[in-house]
PDB file of N, CA and C in Angstrom:
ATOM      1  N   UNK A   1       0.833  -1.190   0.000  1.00  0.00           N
ATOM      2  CA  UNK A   1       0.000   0.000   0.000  1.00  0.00           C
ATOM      3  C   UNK A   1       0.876   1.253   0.000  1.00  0.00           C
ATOM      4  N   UNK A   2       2.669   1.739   0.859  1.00  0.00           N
ATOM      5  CA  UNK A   2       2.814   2.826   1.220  1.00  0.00           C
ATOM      6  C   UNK A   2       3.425   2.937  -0.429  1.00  0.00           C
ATOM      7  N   UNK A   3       3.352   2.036  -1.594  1.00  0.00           N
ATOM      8  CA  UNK A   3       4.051   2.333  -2.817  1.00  0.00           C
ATOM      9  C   UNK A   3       2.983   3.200  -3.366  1.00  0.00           C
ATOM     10  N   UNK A   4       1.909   3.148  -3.362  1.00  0.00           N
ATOM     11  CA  UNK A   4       1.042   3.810  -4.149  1.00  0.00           C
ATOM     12  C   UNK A   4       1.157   5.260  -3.420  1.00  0.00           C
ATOM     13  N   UNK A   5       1.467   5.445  -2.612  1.00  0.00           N
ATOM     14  CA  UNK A   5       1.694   6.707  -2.153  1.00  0.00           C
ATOM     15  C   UNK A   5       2.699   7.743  -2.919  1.00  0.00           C
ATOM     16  N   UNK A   6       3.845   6.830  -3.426  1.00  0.00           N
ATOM     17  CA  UNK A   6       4.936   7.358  -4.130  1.00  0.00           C
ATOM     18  C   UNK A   6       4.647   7.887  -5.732  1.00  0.00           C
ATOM     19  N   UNK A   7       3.515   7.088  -6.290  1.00  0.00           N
ATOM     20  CA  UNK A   7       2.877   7.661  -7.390  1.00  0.00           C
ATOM     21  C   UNK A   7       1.918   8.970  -7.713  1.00  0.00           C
ATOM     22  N   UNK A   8       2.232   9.696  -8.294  1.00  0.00           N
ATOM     23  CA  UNK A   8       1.415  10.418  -8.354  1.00  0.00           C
ATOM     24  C   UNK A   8      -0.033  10.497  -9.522  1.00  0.00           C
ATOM     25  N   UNK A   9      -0.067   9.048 -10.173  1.00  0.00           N
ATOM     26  CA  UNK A   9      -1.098   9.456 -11.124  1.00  0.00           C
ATOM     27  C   UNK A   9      -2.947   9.024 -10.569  1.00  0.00           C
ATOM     28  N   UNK A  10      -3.823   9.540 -11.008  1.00  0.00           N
ATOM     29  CA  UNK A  10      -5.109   9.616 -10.818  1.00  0.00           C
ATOM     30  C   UNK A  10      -5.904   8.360 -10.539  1.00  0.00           C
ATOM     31  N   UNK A  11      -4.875   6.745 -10.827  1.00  0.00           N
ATOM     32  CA  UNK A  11      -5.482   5.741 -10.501  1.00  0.00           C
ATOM     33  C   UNK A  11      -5.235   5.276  -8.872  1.00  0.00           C
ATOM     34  N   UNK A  12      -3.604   5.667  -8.689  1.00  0.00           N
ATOM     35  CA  UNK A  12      -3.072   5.219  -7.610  1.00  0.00           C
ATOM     36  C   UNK A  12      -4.123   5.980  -6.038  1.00  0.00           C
ATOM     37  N   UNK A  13      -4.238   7.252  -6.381  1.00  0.00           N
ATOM     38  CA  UNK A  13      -4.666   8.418  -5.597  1.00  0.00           C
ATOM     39  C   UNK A  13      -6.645   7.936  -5.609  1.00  0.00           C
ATOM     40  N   UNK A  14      -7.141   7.244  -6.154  1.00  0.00           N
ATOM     41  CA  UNK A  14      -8.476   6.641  -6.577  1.00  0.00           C
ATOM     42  C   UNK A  14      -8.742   5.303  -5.656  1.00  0.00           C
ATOM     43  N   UNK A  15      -7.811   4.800  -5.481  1.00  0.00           N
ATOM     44  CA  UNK A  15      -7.000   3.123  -5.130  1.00  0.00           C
ATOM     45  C   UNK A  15      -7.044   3.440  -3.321  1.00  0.00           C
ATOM     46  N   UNK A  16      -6.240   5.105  -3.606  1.00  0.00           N
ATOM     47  CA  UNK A  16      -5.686   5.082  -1.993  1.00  0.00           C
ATOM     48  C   UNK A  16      -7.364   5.628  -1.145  1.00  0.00           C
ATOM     49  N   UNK A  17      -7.880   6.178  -1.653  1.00  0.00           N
ATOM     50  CA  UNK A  17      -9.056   6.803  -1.211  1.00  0.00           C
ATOM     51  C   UNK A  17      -9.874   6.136  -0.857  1.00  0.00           C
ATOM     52  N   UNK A  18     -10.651   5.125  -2.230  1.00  0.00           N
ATOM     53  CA  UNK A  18     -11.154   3.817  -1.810  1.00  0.00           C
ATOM     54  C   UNK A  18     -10.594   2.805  -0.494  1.00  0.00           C
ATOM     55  N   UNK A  19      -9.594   2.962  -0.089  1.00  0.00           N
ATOM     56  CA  UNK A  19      -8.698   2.078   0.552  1.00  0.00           C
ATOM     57  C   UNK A  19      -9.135   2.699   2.177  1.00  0.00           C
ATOM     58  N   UNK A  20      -9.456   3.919   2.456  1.00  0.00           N
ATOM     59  CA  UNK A  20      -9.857   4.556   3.175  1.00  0.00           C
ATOM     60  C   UNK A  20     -11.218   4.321   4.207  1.00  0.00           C
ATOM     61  N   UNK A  21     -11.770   3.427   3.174  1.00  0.00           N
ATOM     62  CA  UNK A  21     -13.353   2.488   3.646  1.00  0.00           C
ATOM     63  C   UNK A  21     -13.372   1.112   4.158  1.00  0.00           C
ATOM     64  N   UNK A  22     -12.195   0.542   3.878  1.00  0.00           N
ATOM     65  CA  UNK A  22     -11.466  -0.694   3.969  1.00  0.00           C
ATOM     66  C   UNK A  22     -12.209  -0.997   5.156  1.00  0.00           C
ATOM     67  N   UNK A  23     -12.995  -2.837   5.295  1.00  0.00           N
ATOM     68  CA  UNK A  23     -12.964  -2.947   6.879  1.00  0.00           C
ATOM     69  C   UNK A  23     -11.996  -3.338   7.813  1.00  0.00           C
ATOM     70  N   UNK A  24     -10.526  -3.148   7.446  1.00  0.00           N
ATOM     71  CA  UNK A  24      -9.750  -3.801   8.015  1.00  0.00           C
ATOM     72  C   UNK A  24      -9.291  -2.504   8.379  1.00  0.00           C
ATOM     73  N   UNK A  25      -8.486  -2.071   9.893  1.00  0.00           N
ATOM     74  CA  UNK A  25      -8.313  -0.682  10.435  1.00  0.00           C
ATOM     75  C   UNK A  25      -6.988  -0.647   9.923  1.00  0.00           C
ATOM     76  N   UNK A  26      -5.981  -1.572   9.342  1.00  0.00           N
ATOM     77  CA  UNK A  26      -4.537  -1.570   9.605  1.00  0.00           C
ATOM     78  C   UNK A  26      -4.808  -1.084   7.674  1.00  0.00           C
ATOM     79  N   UNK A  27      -5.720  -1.541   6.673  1.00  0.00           N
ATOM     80  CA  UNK A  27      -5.549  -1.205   5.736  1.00  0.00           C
ATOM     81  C   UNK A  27      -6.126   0.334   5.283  1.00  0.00           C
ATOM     82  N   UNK A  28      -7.343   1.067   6.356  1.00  0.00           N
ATOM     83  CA  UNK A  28      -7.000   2.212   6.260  1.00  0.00           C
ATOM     84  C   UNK A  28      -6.017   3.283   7.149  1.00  0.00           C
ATOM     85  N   UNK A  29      -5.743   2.580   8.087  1.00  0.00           N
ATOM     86  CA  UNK A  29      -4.321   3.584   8.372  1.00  0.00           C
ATOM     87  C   UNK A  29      -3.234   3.455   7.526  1.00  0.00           C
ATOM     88  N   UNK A  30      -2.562   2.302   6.820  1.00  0.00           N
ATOM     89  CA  UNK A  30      -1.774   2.345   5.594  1.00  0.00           C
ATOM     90  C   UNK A  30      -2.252   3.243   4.364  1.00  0.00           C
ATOM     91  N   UNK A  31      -3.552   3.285   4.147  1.00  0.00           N
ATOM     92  CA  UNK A  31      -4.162   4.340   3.101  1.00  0.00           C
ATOM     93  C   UNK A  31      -3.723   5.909   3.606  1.00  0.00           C
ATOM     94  N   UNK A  32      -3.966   5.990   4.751  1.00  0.00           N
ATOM     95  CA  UNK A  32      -3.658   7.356   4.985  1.00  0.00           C
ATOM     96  C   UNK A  32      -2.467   8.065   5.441  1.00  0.00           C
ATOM     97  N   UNK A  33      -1.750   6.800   5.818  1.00  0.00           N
ATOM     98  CA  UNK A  33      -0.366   7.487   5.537  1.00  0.00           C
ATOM     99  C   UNK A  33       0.480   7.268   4.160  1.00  0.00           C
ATOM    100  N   UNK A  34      -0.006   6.572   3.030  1.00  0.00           N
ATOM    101  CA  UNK A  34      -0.080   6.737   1.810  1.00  0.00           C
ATOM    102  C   UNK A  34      -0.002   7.926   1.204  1.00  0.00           C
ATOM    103  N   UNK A  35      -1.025   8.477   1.961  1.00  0.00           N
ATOM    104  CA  UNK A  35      -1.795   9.479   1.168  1.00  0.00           C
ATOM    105  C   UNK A  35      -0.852  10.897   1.830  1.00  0.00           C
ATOM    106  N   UNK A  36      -0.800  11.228   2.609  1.00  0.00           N
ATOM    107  CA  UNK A  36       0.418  11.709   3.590  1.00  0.00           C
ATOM    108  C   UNK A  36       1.256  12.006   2.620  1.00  0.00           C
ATOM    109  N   UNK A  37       2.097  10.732   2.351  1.00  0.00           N
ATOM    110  CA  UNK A  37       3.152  11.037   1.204  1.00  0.00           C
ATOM    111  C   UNK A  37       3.036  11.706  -0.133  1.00  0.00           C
ATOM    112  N   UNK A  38       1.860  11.817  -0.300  1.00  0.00           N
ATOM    113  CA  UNK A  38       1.585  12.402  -1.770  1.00  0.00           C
ATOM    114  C   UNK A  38       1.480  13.822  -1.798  1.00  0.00           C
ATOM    115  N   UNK A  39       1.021  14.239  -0.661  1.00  0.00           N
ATOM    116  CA  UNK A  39       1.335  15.829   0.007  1.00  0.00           C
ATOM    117  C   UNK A  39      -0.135  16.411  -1.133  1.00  0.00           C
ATOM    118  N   UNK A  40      -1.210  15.243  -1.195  1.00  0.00           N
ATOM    119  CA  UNK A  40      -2.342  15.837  -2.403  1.00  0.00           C
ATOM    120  C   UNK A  40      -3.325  16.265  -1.293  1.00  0.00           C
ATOM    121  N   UNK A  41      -3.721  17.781  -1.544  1.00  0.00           N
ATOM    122  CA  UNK A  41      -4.459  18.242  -0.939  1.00  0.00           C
ATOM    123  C   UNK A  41      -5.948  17.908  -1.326  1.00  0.00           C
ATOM    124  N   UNK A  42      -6.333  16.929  -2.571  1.00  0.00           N
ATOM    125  CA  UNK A  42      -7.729  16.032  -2.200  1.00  0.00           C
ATOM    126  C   UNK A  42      -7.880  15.144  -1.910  1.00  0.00           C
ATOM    127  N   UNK A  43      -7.087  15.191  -0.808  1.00  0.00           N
ATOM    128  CA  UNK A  43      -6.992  13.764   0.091  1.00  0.00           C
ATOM    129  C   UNK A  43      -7.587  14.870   1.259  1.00  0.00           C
ATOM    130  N   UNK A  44      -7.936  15.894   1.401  1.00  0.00           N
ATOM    131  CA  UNK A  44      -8.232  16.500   2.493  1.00  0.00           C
ATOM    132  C   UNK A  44      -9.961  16.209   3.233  1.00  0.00           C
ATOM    133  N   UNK A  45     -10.780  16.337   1.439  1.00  0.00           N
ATOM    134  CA  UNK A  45     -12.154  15.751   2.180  1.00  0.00           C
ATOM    135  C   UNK A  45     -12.383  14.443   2.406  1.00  0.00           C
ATOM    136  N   UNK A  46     -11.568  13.194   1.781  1.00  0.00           N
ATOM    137  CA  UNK A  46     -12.500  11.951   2.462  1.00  0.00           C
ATOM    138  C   UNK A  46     -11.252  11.680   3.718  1.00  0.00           C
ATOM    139  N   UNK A  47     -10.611  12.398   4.173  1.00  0.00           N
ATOM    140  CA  UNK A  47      -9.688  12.265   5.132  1.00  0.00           C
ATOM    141  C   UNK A  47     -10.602  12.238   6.260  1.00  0.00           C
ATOM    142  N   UNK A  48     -11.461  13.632   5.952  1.00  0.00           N
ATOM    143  CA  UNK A  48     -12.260  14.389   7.161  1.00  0.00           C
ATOM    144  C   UNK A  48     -13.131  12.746   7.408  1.00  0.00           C
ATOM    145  N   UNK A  49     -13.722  11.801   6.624  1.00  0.00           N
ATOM    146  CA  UNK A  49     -14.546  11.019   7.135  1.00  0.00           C
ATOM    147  C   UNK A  49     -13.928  10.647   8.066  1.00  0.00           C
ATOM    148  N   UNK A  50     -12.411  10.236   8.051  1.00  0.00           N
ATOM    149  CA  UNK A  50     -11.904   9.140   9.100  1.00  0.00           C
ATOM    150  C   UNK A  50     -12.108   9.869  10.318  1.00  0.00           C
ATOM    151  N   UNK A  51     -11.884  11.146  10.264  1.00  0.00           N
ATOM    152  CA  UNK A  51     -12.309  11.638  11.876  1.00  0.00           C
ATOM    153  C   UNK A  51     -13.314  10.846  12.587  1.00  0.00           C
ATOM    154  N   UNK A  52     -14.391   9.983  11.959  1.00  0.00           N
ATOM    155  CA  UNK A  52     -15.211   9.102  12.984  1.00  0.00           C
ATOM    156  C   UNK A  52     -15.375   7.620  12.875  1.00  0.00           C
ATOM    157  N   UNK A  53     -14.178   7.395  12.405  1.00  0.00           N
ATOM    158  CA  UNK A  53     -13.590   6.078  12.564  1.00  0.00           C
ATOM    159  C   UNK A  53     -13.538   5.278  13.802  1.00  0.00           C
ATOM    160  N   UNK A  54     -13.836   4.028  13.685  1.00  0.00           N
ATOM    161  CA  UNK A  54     -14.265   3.353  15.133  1.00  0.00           C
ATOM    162  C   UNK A  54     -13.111   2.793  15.738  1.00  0.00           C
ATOM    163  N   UNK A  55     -11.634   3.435  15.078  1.00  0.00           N
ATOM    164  CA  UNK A  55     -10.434   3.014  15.848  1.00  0.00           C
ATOM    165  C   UNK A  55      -9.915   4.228  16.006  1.00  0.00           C
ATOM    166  N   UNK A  56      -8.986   4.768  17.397  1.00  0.00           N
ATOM    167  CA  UNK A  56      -8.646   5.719  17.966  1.00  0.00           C
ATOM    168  C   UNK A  56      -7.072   6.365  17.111  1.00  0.00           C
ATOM    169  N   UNK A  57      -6.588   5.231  16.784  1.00  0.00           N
ATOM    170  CA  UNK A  57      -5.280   5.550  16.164  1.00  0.00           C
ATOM    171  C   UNK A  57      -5.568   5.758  14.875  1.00  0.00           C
ATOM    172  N   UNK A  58      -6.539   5.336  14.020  1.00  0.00           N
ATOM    173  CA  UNK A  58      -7.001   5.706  12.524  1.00  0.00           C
ATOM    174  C   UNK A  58      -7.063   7.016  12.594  1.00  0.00           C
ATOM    175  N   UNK A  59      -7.932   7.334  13.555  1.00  0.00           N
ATOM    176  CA  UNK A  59      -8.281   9.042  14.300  1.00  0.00           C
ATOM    177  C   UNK A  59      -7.682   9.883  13.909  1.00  0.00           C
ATOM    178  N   UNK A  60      -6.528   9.432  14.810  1.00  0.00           N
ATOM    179  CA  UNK A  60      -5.410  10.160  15.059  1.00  0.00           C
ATOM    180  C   UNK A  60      -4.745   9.926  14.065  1.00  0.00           C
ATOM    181  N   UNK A  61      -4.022   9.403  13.336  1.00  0.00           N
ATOM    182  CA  UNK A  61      -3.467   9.188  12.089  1.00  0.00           C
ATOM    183  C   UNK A  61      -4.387  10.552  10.773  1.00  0.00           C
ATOM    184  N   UNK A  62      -5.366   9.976  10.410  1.00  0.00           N
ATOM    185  CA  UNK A  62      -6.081  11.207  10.004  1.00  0.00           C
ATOM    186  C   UNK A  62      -5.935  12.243  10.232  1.00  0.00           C
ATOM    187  N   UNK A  63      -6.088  12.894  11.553  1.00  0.00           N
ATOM    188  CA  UNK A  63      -5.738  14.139  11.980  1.00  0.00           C
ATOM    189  C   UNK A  63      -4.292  14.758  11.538  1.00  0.00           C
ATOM    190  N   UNK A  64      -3.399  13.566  12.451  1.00  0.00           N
ATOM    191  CA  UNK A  64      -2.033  14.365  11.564  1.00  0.00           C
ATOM    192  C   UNK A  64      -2.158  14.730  10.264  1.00  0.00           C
ATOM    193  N   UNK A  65      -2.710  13.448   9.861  1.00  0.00           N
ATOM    194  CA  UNK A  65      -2.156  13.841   8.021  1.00  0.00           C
ATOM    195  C   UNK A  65      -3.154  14.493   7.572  1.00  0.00           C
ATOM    196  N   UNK A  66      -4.186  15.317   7.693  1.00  0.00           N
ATOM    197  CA  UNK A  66      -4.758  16.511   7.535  1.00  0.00           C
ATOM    198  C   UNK A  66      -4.053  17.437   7.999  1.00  0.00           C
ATOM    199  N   UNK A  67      -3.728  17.728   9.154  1.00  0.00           N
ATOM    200  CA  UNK A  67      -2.656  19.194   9.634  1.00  0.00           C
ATOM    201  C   UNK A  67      -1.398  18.939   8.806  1.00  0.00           C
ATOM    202  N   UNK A  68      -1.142  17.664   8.456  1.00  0.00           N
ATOM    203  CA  UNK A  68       0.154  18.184   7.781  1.00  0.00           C
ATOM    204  C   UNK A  68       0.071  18.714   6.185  1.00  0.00           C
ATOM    205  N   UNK A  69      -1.694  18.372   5.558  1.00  0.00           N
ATOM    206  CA  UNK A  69      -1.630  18.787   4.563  1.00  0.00           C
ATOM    207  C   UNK A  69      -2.174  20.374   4.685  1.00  0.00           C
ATOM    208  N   UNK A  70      -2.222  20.943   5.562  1.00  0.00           N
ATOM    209  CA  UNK A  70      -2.337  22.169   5.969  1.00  0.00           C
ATOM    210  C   UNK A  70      -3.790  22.576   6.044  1.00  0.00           C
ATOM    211  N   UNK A  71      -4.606  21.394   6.787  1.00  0.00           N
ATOM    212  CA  UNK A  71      -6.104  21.741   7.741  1.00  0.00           C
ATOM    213  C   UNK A  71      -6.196  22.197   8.936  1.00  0.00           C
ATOM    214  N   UNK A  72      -6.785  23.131   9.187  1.00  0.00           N
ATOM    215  CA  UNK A  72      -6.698  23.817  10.747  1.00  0.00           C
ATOM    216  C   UNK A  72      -7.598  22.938  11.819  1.00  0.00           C
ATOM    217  N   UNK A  73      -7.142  21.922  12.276  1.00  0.00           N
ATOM    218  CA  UNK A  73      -8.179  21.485  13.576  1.00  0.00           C
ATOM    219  C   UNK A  73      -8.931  22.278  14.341  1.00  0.00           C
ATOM    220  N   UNK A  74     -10.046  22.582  14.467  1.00  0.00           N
ATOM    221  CA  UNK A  74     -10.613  23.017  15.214  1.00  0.00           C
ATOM    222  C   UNK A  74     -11.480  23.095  16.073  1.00  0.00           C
ATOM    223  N   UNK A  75     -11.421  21.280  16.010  1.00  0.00           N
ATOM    224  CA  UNK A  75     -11.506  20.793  17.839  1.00  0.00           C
ATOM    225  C   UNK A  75     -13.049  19.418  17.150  1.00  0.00           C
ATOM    226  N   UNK A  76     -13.222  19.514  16.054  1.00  0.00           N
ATOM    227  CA  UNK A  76     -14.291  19.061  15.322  1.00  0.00           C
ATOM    228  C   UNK A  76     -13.656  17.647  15.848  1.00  0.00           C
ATOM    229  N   UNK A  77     -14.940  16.807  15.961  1.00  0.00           N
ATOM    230  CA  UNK A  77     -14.857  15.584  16.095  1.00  0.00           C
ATOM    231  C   UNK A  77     -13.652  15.160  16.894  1.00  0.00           C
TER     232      UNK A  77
END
């Protein structure tokens, strides 16, 4: 999964997003720090879903990698 991160074309970034819904928690926290690496700022809205993700570290994983793509937390969810 963190290879597709290294790509930048429109299938890989499609792949990683979808990957984001995954029922397995370890395959969307690999999606989102995927996505992290791509530094693509439309990874910013289905990011926001994971904010209510039913695992605490997905959460949190999300969160970083929204502030690091330059989202202002503001206490939401």
């Amino acid at each position: 999964m963190w290879a597709l991160g290294r790509f930048q074309d429109a299938k890989s970034f499609d792949a990683l997003v979808a990957s984001l819904d995954d029922e397995d928690e370890m395959v969307r926290s690999s999606a989102i720090f995927s996505l992290k690496q791509r530094g693509d700022h439309r990874a910013i809205e289905p990011l926001l879903k994971r904010l209510s993700d039913d695992e605490d570290y997905v959460i949190e994983d999300a969160r970083r990698t929204l502030r690091d793509l330059g989202w202002k937390d503001d206490g939401c969810p």
